[in-house]
C-alpha atoms as a PDB file:
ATOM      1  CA  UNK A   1       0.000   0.000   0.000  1.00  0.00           C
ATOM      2  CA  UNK A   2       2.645   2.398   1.162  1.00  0.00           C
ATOM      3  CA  UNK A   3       4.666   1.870  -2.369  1.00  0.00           C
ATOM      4  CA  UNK A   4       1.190   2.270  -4.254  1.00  0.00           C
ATOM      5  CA  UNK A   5       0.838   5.310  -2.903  1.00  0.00           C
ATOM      6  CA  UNK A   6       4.385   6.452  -3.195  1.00  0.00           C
ATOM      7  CA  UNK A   7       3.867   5.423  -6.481  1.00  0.00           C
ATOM      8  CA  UNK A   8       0.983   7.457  -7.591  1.00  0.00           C
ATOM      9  CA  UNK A   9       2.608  10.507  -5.431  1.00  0.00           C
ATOM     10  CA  UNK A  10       5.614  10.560  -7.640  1.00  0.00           C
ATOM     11  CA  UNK A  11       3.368  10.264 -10.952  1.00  0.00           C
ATOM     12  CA  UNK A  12       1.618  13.054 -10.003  1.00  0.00           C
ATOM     13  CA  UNK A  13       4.447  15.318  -9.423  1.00  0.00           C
ATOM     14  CA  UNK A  14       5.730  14.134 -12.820  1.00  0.00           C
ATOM     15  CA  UNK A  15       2.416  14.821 -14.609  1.00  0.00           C
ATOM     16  CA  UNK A  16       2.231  18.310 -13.195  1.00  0.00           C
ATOM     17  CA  UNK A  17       5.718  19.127 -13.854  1.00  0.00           C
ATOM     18  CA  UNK A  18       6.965  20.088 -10.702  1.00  0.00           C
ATOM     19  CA  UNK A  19       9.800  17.761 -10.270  1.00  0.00           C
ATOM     20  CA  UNK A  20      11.801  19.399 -13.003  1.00  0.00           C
ATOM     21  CA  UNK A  21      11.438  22.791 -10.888  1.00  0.00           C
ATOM     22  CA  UNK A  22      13.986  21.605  -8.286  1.00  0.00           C
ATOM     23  CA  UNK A  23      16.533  21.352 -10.484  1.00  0.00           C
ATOM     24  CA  UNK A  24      15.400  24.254 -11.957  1.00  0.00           C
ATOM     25  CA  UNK A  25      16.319  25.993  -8.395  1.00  0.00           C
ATOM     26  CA  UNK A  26      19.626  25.006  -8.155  1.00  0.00           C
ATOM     27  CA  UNK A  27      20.647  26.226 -11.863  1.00  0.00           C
ATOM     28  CA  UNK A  28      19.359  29.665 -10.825  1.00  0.00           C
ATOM     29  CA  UNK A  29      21.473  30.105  -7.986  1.00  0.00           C
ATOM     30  CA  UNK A  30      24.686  28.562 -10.041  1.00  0.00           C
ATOM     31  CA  UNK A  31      23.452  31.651 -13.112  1.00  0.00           C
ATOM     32  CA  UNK A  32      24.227  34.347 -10.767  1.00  0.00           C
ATOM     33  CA  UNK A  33      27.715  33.110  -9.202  1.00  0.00           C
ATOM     34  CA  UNK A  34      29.402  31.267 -11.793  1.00  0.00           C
ATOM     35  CA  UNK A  35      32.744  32.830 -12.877  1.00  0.00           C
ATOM     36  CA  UNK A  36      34.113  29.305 -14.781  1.00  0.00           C
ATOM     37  CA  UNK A  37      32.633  27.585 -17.732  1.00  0.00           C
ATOM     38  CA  UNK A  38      33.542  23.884 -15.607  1.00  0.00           C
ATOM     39  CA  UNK A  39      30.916  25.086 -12.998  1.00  0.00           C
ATOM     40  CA  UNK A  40      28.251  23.710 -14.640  1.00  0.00           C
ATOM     41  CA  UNK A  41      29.965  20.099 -14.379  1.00  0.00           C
ATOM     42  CA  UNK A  42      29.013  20.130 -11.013  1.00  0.00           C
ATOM     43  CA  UNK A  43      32.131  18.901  -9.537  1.00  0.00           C
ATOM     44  CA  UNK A  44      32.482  16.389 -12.181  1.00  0.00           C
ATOM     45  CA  UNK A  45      35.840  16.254 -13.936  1.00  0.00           C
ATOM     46  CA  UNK A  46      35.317  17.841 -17.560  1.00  0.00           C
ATOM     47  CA  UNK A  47      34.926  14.897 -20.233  1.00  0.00           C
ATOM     48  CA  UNK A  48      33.787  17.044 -22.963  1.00  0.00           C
ATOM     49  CA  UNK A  49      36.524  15.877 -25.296  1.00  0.00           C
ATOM     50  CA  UNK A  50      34.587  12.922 -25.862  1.00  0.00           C
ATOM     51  CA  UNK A  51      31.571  14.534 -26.596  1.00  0.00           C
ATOM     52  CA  UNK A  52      33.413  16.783 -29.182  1.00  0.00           C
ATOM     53  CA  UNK A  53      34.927  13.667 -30.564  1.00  0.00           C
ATOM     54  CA  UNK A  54      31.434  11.933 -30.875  1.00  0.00           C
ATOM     55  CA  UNK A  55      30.205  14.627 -32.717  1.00  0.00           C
ATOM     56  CA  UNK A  56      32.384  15.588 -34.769  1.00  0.00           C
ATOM     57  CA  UNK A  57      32.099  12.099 -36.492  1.00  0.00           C
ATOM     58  CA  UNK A  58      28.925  13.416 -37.805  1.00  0.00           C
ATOM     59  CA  UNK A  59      29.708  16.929 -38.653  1.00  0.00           C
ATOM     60  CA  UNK A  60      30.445  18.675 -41.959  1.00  0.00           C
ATOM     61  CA  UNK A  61      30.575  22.257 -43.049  1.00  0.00           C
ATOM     62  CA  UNK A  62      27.317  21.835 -45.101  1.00  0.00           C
ATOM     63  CA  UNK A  63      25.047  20.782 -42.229  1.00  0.00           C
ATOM     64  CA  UNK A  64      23.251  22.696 -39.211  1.00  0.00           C
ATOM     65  CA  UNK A  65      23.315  21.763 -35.898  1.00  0.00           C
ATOM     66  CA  UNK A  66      20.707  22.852 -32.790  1.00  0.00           C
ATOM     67  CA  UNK A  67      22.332  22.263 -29.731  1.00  0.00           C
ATOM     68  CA  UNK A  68      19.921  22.351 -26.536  1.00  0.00           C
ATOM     69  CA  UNK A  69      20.836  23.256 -23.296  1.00  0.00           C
ATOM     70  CA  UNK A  70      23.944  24.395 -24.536  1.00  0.00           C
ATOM     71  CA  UNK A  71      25.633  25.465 -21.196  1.00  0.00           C
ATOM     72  CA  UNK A  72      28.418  27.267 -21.065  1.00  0.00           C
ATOM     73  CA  UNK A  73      29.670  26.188 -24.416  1.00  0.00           C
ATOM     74  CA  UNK A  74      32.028  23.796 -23.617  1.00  0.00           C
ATOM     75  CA  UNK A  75      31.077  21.311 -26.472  1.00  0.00           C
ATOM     76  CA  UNK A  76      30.015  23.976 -29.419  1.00  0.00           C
ATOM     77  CA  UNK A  77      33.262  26.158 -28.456  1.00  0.00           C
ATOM     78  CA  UNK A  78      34.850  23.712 -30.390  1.00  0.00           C
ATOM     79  CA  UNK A  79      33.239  22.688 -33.004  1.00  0.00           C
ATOM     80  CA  UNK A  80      31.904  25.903 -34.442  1.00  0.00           C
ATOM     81  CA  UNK A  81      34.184  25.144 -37.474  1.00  0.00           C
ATOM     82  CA  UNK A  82      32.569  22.292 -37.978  1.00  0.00           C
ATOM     83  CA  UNK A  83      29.331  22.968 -39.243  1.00  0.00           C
ATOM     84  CA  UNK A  84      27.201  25.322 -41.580  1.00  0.00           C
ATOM     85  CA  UNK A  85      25.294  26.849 -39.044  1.00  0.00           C
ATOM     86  CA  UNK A  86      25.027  26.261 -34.588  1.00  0.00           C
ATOM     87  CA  UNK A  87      21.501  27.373 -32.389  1.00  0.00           C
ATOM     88  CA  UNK A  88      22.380  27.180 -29.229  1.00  0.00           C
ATOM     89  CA  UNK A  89      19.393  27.168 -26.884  1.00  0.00           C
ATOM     90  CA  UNK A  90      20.378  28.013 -22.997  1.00  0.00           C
ATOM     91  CA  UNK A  91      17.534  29.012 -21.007  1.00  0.00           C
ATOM     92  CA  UNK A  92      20.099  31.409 -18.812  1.00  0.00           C
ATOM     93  CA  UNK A  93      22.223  34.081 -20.543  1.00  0.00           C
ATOM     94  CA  UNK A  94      24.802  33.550 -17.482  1.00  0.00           C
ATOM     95  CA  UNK A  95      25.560  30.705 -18.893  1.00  0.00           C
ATOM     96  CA  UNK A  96      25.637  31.252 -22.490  1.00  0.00           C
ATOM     97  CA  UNK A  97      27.825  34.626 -22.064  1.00  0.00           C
ATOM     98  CA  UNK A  98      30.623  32.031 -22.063  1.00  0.00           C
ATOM     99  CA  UNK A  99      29.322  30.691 -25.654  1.00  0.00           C
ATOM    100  CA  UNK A 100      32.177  32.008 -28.333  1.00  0.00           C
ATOM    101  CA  UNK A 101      30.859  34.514 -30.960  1.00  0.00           C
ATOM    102  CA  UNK A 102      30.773  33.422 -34.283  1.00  0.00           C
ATOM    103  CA  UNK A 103      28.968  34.470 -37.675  1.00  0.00           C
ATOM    104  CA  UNK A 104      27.865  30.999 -37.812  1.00  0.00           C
ATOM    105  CA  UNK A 105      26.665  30.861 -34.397  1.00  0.00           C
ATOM    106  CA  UNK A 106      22.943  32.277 -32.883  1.00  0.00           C
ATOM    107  CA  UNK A 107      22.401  31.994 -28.997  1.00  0.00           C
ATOM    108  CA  UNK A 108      18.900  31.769 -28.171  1.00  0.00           C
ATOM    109  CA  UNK A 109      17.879  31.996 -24.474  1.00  0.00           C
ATOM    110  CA  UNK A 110      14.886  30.138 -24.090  1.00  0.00           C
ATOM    111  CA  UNK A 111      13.752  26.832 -21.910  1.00  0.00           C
ATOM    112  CA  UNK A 112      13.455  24.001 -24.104  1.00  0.00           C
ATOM    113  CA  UNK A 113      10.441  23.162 -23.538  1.00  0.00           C
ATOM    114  CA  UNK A 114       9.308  26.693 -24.966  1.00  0.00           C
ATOM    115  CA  UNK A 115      11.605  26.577 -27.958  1.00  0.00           C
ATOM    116  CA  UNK A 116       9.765  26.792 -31.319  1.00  0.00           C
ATOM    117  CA  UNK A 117      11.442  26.800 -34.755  1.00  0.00           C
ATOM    118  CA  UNK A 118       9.913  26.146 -38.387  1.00  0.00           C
ATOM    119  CA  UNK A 119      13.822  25.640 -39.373  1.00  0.00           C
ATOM    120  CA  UNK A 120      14.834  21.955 -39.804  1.00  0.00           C
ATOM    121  CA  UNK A 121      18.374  20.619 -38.311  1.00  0.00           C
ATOM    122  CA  UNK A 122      20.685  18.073 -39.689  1.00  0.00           C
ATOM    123  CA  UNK A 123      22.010  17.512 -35.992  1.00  0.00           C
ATOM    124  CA  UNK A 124      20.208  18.099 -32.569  1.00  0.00           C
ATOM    125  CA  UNK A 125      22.269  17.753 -29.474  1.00  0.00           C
ATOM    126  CA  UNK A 126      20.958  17.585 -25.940  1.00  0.00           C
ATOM    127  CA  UNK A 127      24.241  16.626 -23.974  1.00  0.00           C
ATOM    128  CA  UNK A 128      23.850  16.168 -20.367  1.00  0.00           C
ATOM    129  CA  UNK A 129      20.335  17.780 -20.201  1.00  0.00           C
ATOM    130  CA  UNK A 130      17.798  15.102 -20.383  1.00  0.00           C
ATOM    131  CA  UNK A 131      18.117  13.921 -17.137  1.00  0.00           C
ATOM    132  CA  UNK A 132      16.786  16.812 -15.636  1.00  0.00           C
ATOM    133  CA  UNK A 133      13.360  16.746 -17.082  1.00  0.00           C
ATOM    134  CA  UNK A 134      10.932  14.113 -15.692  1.00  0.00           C
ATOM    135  CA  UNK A 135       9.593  11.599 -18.329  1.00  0.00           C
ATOM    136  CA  UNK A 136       7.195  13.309 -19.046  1.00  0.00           C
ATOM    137  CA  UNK A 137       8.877  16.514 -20.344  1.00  0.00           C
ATOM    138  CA  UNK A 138      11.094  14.291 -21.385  1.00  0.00           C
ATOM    139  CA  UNK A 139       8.496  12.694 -23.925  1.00  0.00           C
ATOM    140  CA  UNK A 140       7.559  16.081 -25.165  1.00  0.00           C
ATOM    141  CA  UNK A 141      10.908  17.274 -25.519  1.00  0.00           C
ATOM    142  CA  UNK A 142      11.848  14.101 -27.688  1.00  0.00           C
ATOM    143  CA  UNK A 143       7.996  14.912 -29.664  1.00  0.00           C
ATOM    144  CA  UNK A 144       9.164  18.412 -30.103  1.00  0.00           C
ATOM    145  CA  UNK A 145      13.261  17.353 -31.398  1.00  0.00           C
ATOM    146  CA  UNK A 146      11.567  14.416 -34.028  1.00  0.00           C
ATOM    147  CA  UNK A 147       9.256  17.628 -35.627  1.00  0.00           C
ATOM    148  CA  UNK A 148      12.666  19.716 -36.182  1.00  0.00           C
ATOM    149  CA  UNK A 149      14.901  17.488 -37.508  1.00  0.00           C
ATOM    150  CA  UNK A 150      15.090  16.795 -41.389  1.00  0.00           C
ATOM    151  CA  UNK A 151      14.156  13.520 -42.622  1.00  0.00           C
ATOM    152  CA  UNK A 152      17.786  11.990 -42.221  1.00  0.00           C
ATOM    153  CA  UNK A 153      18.759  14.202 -39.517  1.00  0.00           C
ATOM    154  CA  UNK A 154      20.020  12.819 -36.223  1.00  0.00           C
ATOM    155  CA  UNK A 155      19.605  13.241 -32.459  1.00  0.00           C
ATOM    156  CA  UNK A 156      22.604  12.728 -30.063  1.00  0.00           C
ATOM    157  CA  UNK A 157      21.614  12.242 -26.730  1.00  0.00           C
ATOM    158  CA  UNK A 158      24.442  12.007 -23.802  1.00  0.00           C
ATOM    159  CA  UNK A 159      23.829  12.138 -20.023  1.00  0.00           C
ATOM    160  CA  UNK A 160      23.505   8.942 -17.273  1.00  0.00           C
ATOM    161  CA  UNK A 161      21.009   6.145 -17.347  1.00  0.00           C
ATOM    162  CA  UNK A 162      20.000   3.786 -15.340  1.00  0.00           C
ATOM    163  CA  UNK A 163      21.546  -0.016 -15.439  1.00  0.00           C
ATOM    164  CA  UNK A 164      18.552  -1.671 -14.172  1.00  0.00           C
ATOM    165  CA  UNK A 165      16.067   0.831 -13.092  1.00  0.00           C
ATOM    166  CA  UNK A 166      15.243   4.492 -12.867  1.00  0.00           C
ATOM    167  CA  UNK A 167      18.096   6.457 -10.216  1.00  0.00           C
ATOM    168  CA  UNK A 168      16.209   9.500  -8.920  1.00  0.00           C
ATOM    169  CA  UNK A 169      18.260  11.775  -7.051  1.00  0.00           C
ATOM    170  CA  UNK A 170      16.169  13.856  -5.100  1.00  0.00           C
ATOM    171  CA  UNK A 171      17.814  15.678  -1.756  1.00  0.00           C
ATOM    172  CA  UNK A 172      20.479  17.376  -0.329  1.00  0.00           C
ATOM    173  CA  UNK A 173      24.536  16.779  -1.815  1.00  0.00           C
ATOM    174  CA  UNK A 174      27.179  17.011   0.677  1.00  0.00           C
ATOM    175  CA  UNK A 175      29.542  16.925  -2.393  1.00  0.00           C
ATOM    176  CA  UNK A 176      27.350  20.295  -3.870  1.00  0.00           C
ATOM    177  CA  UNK A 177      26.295  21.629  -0.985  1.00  0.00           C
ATOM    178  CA  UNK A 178      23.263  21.611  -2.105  1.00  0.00           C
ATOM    179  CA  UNK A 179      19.514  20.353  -2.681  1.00  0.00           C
ATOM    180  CA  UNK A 180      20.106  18.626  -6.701  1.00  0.00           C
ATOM    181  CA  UNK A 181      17.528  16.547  -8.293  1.00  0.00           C
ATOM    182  CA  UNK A 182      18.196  14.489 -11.298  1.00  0.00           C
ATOM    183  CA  UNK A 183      16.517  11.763 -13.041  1.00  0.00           C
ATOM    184  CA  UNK A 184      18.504   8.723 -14.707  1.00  0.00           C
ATOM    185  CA  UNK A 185      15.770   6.756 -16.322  1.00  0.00           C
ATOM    186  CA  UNK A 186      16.548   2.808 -16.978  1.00  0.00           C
ATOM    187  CA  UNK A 187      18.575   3.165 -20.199  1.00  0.00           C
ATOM    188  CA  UNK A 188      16.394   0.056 -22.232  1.00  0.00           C
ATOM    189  CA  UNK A 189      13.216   2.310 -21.080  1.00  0.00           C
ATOM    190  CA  UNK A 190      14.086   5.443 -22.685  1.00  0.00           C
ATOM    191  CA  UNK A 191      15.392   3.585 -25.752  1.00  0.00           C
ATOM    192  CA  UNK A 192      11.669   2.163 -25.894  1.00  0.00           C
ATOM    193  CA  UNK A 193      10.232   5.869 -25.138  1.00  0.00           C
ATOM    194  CA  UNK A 194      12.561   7.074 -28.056  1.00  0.00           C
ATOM    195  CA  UNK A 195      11.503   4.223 -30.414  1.00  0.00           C
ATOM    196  CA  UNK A 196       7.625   4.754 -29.615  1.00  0.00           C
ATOM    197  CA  UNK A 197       7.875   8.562 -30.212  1.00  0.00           C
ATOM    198  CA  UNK A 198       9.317   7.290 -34.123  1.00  0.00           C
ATOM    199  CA  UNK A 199      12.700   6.986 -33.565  1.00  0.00           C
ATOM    200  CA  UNK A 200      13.458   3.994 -35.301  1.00  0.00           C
ATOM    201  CA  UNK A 201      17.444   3.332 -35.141  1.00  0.00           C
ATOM    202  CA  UNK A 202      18.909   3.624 -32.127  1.00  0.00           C
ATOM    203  CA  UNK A 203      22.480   3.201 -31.237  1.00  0.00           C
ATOM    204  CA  UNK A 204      23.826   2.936 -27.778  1.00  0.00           C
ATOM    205  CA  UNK A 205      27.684   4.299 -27.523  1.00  0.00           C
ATOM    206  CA  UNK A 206      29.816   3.352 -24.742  1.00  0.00           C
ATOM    207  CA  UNK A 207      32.716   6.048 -25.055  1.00  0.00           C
ATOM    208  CA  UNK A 208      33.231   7.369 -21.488  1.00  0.00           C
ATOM    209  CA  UNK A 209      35.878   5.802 -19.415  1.00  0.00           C
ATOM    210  CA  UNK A 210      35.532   4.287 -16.125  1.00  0.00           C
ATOM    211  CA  UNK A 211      36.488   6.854 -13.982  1.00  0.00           C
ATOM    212  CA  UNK A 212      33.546   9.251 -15.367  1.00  0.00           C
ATOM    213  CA  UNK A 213      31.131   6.177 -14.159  1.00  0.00           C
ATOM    214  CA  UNK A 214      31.428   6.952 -10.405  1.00  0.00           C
ATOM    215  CA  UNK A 215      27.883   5.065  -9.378  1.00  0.00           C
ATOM    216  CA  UNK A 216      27.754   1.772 -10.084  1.00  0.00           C
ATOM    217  CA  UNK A 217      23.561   1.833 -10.720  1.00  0.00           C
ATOM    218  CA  UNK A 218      24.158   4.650 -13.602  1.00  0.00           C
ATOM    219  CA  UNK A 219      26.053   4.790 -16.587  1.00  0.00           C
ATOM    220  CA  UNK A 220      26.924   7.954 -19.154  1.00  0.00           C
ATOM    221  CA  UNK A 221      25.991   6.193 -22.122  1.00  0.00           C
ATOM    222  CA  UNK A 222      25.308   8.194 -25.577  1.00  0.00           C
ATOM    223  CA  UNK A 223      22.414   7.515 -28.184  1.00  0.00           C
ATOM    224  CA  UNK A 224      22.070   8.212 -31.488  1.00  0.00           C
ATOM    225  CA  UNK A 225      19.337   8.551 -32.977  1.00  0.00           C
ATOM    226  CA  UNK A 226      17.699   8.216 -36.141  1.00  0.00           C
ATOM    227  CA  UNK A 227      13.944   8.085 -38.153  1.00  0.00           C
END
C-alpha cells in the first residue's frame, strides 16, 4: 500500500511538472555566481573531449546543428568550425555569455520546452540535459526534437542512465552543498520511449571511461538517434 501510494505521489508530481522545478532551483542560484565555464559540471571532472569527438564524427561544413541546453559552451566552443550553421538554446544568458561569438553561431535563451522553430536541423544535441526533465517533459521534448529534424537528420543524446532501473536523485549533496535533483531513467526504457515517439534506429555508444562512471547503478551512455 505504502509503495502504491508512493507510487501514484511521484506520478503526479511528474504529470504536473513540478519535479523538473527543483533542479530548476539550483541552476538559478549557479546563473548568478558562476565565474568558470567547468561550474556547470558540477564537480564532475570535464569529459567534454569525448563529446566533441562523438560529434564531430557526424559533422560537416554543409550541415546545421541545434544544440539544446547548450551550457556554457564547452562542447560547441569547439566545433563551431565544424558545421554550416550552430543554435544554441540556454535558457540562462549567465551561462551562455561564455558561448564564443561566431557568424555561424545564434544563442537563443529560451527553456526548451518553450523553444519553437519552423527551421529543420541536420544535428540536434541535448548533452547532459535530459536527465533533468521528468519523463514526461522528457516525452515532449523528444515529440518536439523528431518535428525539427530533417528527414535523415540525427539526435545525439548524452547524459547517465540507469543499469537496471530508474536512479532518482532527489535531496540534499554534501559533495554540492546543495539540494540537486536528477533523473537517470533505466537506459532500455528510454530507448523504448525514443523508439515509440518514431525513432526507429537507435544506437547505444559506450565512449566514457571508467572513472567518469562513479555510481555503479548509472552509466553515461550516448544515443544516437535516427527516423
Amino acid at each position: 500500500m505504502i509503495h502504491m501510494m508512493i507510487t501514484y505521489v511521484l506520478r503526479t508530481l511528474w504529470e504536473n511538472g513540478l519535479m523538473n522545478k527543483k533542479i530548476e532551483a539550483y541552476y538559478d542560484i549557479l546563473s548568478r555566481k558562476i565565474k568558470s565555464p567547468y561550474e556547470t559540471r558540477n564537480k564532475s571532472k570535464d569529459f567534454s573531449q569525448y563529446d566533441i569527438f562523438l560529434v564531430k564524427k557526424l559533422a560537416d561544413r554543409s550541415k546545421n546543428l541545434l544544440d539544446l541546453g547548450s551550457g556554457t559552451g564547452l562542447l560547441i566552443n569547439s566545433i563551431h568550425n565544424c558545421f554550416k550553421k550552430i543554435v544554441a538554446v540556454e535558457k540562462y544568458k549567465e551561462f551562455s555569455d561564455f558561448i564564443i561569438r561566431k557568424p555561424n553561431i545564434d544563442i537563443i535563451n529560451e527553456d526548451i520546452t518553450n523553444f519553437k522553430t519552423h527551421e529543420k536541423f541536420d544535428i540536434i544535441t541535448t548533452f547532459g540535459v535530459m536527465n533533468f526533465f521528468n519523463a514526461q517533459e522528457a516525452k515532449y521534448v523528444y515529440k518536439k526534437v523528431l518535428s525539427m529534424m530533417h528527414t535523415n537528420g540525427v539526435l545525439i543524446i548524452k547524459n547517465q542512465f540507469g543499469l537496471n532501473d530508474n536512479v532518482v536523485i532527489d535531496g540534499y549533496s554534501e559533495e554540492l552543498k546543495s539540494n540537486y535533483y536528477s533523473e537517470y531513467r533505466y537506459i532500455d526504457g528510454e530507448i523504448n520511449l525514443l523508439q515509440k515517439i518514431g525513432f526507429n534506429s537507435i544506437e547505444k555508444i559506450d565512449i566514457y571511461p571508467k572513472e567518469y562512471n562513479r555510481w555503479s547503478n548509472t552509466h553515461f551512455y550516448a544515443l544516437v538517434c535516427k527516423r
